[in-house]
PDB file of N, CA and C in Angstrom:
ATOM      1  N   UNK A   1       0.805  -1.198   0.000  1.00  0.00           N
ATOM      2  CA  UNK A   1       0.000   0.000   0.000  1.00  0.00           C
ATOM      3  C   UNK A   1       0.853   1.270   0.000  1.00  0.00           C
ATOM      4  N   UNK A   2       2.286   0.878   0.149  1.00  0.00           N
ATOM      5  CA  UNK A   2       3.230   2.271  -0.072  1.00  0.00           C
ATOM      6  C   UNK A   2       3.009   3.302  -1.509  1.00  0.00           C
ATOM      7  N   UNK A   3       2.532   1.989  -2.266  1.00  0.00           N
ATOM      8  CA  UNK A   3       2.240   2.916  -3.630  1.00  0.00           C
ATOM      9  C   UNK A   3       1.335   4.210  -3.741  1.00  0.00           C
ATOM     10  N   UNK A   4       0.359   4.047  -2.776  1.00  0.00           N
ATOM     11  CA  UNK A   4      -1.028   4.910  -2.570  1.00  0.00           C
ATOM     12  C   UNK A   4      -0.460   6.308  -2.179  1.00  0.00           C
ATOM     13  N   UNK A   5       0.754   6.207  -1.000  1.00  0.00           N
ATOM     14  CA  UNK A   5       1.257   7.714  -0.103  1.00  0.00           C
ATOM     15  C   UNK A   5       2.151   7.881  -1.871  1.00  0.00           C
ATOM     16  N   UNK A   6       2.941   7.234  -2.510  1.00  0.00           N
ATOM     17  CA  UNK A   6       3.624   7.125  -3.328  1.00  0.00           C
ATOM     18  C   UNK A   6       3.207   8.348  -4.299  1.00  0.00           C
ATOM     19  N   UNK A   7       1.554   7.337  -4.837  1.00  0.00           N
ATOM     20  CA  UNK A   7       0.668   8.575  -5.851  1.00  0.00           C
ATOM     21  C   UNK A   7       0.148  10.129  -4.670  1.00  0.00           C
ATOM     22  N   UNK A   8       0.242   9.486  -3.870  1.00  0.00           N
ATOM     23  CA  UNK A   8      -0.667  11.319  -3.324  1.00  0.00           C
ATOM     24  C   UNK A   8       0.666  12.283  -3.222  1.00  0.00           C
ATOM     25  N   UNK A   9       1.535  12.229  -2.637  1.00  0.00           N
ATOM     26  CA  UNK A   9       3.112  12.652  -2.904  1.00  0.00           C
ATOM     27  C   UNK A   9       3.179  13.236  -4.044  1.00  0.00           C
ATOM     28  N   UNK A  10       3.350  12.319  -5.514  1.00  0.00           N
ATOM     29  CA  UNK A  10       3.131  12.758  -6.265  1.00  0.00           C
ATOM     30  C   UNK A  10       2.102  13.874  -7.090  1.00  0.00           C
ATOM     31  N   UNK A  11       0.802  13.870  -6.513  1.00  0.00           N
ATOM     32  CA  UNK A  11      -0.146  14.063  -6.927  1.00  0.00           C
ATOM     33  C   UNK A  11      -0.083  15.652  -6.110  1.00  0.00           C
ATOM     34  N   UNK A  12       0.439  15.950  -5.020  1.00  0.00           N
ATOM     35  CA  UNK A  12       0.610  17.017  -4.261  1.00  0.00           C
ATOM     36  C   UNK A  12       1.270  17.967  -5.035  1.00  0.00           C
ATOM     37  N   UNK A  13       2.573  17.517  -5.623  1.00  0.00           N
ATOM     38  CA  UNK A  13       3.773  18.100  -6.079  1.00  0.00           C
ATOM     39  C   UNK A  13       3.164  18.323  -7.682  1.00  0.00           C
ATOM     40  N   UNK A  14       1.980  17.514  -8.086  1.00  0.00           N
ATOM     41  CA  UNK A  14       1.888  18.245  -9.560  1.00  0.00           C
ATOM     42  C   UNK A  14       0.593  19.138  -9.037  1.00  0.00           C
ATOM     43  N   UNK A  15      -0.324  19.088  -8.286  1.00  0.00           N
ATOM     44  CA  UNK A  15      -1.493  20.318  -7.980  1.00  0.00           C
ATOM     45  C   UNK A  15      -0.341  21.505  -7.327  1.00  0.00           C
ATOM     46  N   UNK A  16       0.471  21.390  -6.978  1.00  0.00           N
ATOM     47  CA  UNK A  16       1.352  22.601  -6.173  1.00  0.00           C
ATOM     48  C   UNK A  16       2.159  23.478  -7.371  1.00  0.00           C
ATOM     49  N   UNK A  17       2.855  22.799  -8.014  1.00  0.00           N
ATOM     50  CA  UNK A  17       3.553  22.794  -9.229  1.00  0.00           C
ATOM     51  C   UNK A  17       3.313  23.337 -10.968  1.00  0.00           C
ATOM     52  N   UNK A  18       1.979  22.577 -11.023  1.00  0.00           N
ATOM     53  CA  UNK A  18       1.342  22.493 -12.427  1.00  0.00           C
ATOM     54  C   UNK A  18       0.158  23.276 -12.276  1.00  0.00           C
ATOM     55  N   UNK A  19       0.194  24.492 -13.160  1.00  0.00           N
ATOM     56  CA  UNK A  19      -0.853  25.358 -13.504  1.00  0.00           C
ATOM     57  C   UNK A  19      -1.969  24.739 -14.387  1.00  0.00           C
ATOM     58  N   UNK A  20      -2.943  24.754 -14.564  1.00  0.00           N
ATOM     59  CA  UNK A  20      -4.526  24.592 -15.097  1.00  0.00           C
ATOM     60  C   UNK A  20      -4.400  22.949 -14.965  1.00  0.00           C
ATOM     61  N   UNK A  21      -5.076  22.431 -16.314  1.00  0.00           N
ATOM     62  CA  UNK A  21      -5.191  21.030 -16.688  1.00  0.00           C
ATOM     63  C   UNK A  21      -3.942  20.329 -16.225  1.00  0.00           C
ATOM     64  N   UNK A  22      -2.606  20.642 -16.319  1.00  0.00           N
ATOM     65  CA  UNK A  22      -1.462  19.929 -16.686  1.00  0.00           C
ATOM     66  C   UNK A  22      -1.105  19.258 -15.452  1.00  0.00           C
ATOM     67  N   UNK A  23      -1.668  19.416 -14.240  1.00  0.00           N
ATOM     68  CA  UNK A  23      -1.960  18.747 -12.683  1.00  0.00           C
ATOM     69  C   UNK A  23      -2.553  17.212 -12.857  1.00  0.00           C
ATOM     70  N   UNK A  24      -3.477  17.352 -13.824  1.00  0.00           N
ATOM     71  CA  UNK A  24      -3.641  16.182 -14.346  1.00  0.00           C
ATOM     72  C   UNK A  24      -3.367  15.039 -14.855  1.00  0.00           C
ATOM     73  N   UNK A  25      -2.331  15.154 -14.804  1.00  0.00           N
ATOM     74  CA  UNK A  25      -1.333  14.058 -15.667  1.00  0.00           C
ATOM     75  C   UNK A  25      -0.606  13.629 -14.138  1.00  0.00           C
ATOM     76  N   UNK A  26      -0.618  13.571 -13.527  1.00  0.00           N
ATOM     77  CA  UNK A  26      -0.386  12.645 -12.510  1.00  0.00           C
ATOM     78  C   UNK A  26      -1.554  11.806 -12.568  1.00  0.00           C
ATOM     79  N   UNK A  27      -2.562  11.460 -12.995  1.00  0.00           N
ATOM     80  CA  UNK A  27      -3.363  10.492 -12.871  1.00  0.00           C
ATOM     81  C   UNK A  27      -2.783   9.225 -14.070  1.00  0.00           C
ATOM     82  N   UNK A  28      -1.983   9.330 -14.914  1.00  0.00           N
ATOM     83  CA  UNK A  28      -1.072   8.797 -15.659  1.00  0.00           C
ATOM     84  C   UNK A  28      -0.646   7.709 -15.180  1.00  0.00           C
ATOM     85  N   UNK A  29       0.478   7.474 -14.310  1.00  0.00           N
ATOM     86  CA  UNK A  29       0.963   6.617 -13.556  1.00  0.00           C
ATOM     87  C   UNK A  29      -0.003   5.565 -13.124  1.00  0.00           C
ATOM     88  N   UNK A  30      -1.235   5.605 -12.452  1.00  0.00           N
ATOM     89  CA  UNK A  30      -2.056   4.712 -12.185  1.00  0.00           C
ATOM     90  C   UNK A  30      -2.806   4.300 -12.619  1.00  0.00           C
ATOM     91  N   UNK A  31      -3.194   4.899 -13.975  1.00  0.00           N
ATOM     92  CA  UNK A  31      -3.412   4.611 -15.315  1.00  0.00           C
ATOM     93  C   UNK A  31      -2.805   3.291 -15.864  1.00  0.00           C
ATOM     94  N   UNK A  32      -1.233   3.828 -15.974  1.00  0.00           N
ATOM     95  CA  UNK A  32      -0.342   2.824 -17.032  1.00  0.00           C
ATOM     96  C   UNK A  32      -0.141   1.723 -16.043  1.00  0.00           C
ATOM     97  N   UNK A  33       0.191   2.054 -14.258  1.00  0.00           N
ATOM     98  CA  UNK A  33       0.463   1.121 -13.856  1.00  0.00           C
ATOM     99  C   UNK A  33      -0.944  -0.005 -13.783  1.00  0.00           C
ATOM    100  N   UNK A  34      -1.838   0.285 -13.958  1.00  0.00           N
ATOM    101  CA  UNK A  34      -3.318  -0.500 -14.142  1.00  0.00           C
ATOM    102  C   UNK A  34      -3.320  -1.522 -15.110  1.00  0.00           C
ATOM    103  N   UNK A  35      -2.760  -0.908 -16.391  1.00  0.00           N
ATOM    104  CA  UNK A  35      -3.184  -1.326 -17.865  1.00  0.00           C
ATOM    105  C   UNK A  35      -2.050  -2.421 -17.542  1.00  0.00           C
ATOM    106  N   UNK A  36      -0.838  -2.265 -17.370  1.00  0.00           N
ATOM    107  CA  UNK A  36       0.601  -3.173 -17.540  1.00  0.00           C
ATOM    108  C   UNK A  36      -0.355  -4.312 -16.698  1.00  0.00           C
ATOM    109  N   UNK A  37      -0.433  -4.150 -15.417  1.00  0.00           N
ATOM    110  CA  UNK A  37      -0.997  -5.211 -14.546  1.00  0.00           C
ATOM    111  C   UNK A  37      -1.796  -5.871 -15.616  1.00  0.00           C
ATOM    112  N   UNK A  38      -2.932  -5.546 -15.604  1.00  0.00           N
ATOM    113  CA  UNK A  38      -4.326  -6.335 -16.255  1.00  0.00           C
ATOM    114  C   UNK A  38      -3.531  -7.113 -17.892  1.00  0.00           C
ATOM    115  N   UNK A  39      -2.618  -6.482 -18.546  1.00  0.00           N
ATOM    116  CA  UNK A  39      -1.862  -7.424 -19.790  1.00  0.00           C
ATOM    117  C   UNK A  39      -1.277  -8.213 -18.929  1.00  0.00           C
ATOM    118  N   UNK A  40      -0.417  -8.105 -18.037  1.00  0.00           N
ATOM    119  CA  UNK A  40       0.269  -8.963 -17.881  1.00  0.00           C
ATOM    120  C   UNK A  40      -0.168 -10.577 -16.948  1.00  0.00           C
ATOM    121  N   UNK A  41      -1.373 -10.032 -15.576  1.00  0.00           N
ATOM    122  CA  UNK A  41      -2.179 -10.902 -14.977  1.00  0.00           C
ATOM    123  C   UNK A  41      -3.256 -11.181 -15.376  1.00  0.00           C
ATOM    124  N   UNK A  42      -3.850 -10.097 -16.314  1.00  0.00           N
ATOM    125  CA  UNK A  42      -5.657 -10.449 -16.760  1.00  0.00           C
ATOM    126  C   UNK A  42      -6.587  -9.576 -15.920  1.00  0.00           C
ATOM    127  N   UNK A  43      -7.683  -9.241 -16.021  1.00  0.00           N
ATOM    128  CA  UNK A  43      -8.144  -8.137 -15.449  1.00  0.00           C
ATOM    129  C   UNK A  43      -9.156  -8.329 -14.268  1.00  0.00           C
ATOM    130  N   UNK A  44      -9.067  -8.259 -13.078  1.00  0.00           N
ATOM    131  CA  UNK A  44      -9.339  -8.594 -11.886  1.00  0.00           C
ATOM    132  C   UNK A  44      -9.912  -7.791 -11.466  1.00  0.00           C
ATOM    133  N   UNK A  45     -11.023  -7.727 -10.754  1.00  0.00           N
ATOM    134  CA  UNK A  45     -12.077  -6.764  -9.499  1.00  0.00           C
ATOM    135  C   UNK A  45     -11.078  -5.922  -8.756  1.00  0.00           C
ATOM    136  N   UNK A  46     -10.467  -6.464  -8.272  1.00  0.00           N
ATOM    137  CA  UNK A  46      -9.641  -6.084  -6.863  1.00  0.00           C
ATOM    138  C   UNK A  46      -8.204  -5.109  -7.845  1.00  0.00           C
ATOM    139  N   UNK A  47      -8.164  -5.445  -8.783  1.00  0.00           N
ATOM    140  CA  UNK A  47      -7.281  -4.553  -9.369  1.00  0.00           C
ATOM    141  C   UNK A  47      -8.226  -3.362  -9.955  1.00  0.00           C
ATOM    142  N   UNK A  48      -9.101  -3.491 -10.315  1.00  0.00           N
ATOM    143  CA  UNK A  48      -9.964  -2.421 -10.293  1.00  0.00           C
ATOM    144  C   UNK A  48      -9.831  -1.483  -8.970  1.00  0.00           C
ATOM    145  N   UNK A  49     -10.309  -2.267  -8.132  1.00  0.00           N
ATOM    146  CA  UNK A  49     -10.463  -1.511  -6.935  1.00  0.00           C
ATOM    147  C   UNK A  49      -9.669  -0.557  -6.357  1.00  0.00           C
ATOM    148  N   UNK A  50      -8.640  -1.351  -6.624  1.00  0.00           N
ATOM    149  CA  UNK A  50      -6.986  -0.420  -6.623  1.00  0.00           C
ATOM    150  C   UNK A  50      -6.845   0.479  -7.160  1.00  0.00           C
ATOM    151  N   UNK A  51      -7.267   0.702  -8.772  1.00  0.00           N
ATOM    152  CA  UNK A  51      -7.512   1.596  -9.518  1.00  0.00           C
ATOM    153  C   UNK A  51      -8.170   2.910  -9.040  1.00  0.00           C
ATOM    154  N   UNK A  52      -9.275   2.344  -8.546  1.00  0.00           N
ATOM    155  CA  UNK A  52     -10.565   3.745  -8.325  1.00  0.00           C
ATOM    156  C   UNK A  52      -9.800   4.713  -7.198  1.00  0.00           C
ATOM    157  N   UNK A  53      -9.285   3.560  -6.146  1.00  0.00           N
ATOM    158  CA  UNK A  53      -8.434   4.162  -5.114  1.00  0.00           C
ATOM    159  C   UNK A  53      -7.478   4.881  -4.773  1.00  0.00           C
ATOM    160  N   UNK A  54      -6.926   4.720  -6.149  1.00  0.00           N
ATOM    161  CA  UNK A  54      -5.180   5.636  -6.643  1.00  0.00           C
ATOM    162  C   UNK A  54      -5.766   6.859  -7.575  1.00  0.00           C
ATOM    163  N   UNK A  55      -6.915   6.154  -7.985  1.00  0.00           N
ATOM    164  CA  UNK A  55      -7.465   7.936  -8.711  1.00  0.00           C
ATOM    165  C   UNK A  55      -8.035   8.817  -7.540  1.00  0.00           C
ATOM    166  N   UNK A  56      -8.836   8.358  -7.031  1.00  0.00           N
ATOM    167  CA  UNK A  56      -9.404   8.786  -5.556  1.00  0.00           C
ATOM    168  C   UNK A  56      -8.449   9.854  -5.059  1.00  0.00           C
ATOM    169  N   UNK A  57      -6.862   8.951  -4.804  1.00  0.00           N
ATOM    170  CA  UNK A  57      -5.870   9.483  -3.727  1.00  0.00           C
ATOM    171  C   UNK A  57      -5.556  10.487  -4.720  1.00  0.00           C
ATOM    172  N   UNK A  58      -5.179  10.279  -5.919  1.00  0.00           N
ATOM    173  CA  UNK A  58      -4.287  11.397  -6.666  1.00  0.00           C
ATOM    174  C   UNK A  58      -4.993  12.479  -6.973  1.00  0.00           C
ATOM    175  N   UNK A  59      -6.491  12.781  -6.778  1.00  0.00           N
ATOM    176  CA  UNK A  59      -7.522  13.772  -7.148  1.00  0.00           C
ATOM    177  C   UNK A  59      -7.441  14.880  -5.876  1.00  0.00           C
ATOM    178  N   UNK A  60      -7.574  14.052  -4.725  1.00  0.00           N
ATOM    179  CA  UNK A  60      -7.438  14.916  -3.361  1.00  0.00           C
ATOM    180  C   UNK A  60      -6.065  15.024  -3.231  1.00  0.00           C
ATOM    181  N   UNK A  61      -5.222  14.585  -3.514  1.00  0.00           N
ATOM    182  CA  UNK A  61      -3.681  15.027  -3.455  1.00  0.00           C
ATOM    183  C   UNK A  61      -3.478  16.233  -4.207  1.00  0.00           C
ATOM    184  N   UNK A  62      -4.031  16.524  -5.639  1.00  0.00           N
ATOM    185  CA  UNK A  62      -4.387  17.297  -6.334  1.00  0.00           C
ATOM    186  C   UNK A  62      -4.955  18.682  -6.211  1.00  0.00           C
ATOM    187  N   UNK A  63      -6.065  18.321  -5.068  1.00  0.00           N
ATOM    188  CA  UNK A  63      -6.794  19.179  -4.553  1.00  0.00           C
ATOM    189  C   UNK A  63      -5.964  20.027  -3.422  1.00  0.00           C
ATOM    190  N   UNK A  64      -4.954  18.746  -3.062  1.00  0.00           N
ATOM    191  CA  UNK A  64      -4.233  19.391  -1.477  1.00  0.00           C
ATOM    192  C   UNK A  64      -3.521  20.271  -2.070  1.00  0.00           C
ATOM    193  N   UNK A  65      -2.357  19.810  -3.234  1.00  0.00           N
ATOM    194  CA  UNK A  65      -1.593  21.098  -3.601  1.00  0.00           C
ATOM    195  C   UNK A  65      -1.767  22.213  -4.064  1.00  0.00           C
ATOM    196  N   UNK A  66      -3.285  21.855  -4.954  1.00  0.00           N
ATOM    197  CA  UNK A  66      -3.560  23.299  -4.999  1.00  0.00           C
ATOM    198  C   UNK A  66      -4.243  24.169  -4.121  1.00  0.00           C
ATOM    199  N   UNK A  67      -4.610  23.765  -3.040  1.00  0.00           N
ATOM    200  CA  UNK A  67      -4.899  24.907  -1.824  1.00  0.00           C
ATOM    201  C   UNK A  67      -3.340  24.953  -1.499  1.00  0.00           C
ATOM    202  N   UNK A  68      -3.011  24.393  -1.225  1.00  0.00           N
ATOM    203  CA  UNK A  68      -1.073  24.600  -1.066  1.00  0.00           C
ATOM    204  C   UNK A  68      -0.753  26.012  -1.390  1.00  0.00           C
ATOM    205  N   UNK A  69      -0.783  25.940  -2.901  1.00  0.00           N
ATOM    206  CA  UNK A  69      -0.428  26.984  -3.718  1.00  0.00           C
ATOM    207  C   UNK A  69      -0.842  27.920  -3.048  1.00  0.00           C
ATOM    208  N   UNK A  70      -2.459  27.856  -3.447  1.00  0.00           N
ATOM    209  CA  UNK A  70      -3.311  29.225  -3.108  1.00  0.00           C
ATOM    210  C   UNK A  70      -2.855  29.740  -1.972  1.00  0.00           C
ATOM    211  N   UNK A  71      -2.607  29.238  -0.781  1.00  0.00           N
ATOM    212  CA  UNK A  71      -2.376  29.737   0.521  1.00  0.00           C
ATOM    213  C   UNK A  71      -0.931  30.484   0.403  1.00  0.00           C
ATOM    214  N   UNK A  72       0.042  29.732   0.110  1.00  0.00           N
ATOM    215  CA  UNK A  72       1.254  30.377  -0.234  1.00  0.00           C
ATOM    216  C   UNK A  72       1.160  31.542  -1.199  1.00  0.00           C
ATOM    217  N   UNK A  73       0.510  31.764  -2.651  1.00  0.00           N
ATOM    218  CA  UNK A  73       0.420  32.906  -2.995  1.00  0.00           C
ATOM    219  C   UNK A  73      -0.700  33.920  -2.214  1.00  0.00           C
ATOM    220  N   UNK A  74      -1.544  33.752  -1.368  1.00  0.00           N
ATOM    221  CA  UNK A  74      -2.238  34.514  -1.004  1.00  0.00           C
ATOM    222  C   UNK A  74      -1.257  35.173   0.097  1.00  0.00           C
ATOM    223  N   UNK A  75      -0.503  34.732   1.126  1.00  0.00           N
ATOM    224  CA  UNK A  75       0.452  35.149   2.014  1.00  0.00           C
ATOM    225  C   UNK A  75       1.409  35.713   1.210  1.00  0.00           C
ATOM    226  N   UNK A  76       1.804  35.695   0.182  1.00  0.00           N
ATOM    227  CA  UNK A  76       3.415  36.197  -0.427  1.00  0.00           C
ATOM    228  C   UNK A  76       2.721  37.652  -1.138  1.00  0.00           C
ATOM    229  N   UNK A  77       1.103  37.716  -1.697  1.00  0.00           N
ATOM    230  CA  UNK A  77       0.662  38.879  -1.959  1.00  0.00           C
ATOM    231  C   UNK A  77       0.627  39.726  -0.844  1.00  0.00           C
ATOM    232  N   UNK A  78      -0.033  39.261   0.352  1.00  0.00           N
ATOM    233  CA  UNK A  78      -0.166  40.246   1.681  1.00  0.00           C
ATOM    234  C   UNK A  78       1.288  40.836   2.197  1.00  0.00           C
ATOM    235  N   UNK A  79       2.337  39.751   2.191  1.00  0.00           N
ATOM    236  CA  UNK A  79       3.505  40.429   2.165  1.00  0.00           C
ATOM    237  C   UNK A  79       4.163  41.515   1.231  1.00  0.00           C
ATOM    238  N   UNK A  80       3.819  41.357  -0.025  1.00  0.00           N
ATOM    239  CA  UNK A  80       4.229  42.520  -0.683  1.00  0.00           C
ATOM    240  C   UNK A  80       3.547  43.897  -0.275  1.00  0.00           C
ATOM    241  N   UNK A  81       2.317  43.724  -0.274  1.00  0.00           N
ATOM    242  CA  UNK A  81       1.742  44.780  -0.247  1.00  0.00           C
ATOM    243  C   UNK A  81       2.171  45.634   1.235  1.00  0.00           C
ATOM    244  N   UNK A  82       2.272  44.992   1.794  1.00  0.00           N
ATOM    245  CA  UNK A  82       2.977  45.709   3.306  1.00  0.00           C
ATOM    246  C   UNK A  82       4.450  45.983   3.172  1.00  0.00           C
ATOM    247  N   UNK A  83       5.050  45.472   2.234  1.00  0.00           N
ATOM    248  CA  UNK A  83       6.626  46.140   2.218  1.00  0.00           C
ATOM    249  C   UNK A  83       6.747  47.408   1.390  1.00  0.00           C
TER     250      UNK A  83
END
């Protein structure tokens, strides 16, 4: 289950990072790592499940960095304006 902190980590650093749509592409990884599985074992419930769960994590990871952002540029504006 290390993979899950793995994608939200990730998923933090592209909502913090990546302006508009392009945050999005962290959902990629659990994507491809999905598809490789299911060719290589065959396509299983429980690998599904895994699936919904790593999109799940990487959406609110997503969500986390970009309040991230927001908070950090909202403080770095209030600071200018007072210097």
């Amino acid at each position: 289950m290390i993979v899950f902190i793995i994608f939200a980590v990730v998923a933090i650093t592209f909502g913090y990072a990546l302006a508009g749509w392009s945050a999005y592409l962290a959902l990629l990884p659990p994507i491809i790592l999905f598809l490789i599985g299911i060719f290589q074992a065959g396509f299983d419930g429980a690998a599904l499940l895994e699936l919904v769960i790593a999109i799940v994590v990487v959406l609110i990871g997503i969500a986390v960095g970009r309040l991230i952002a927001a908070r950090l540029d909202s403080d770095d504006s209030g600071e200018r304006a007072s210097a």
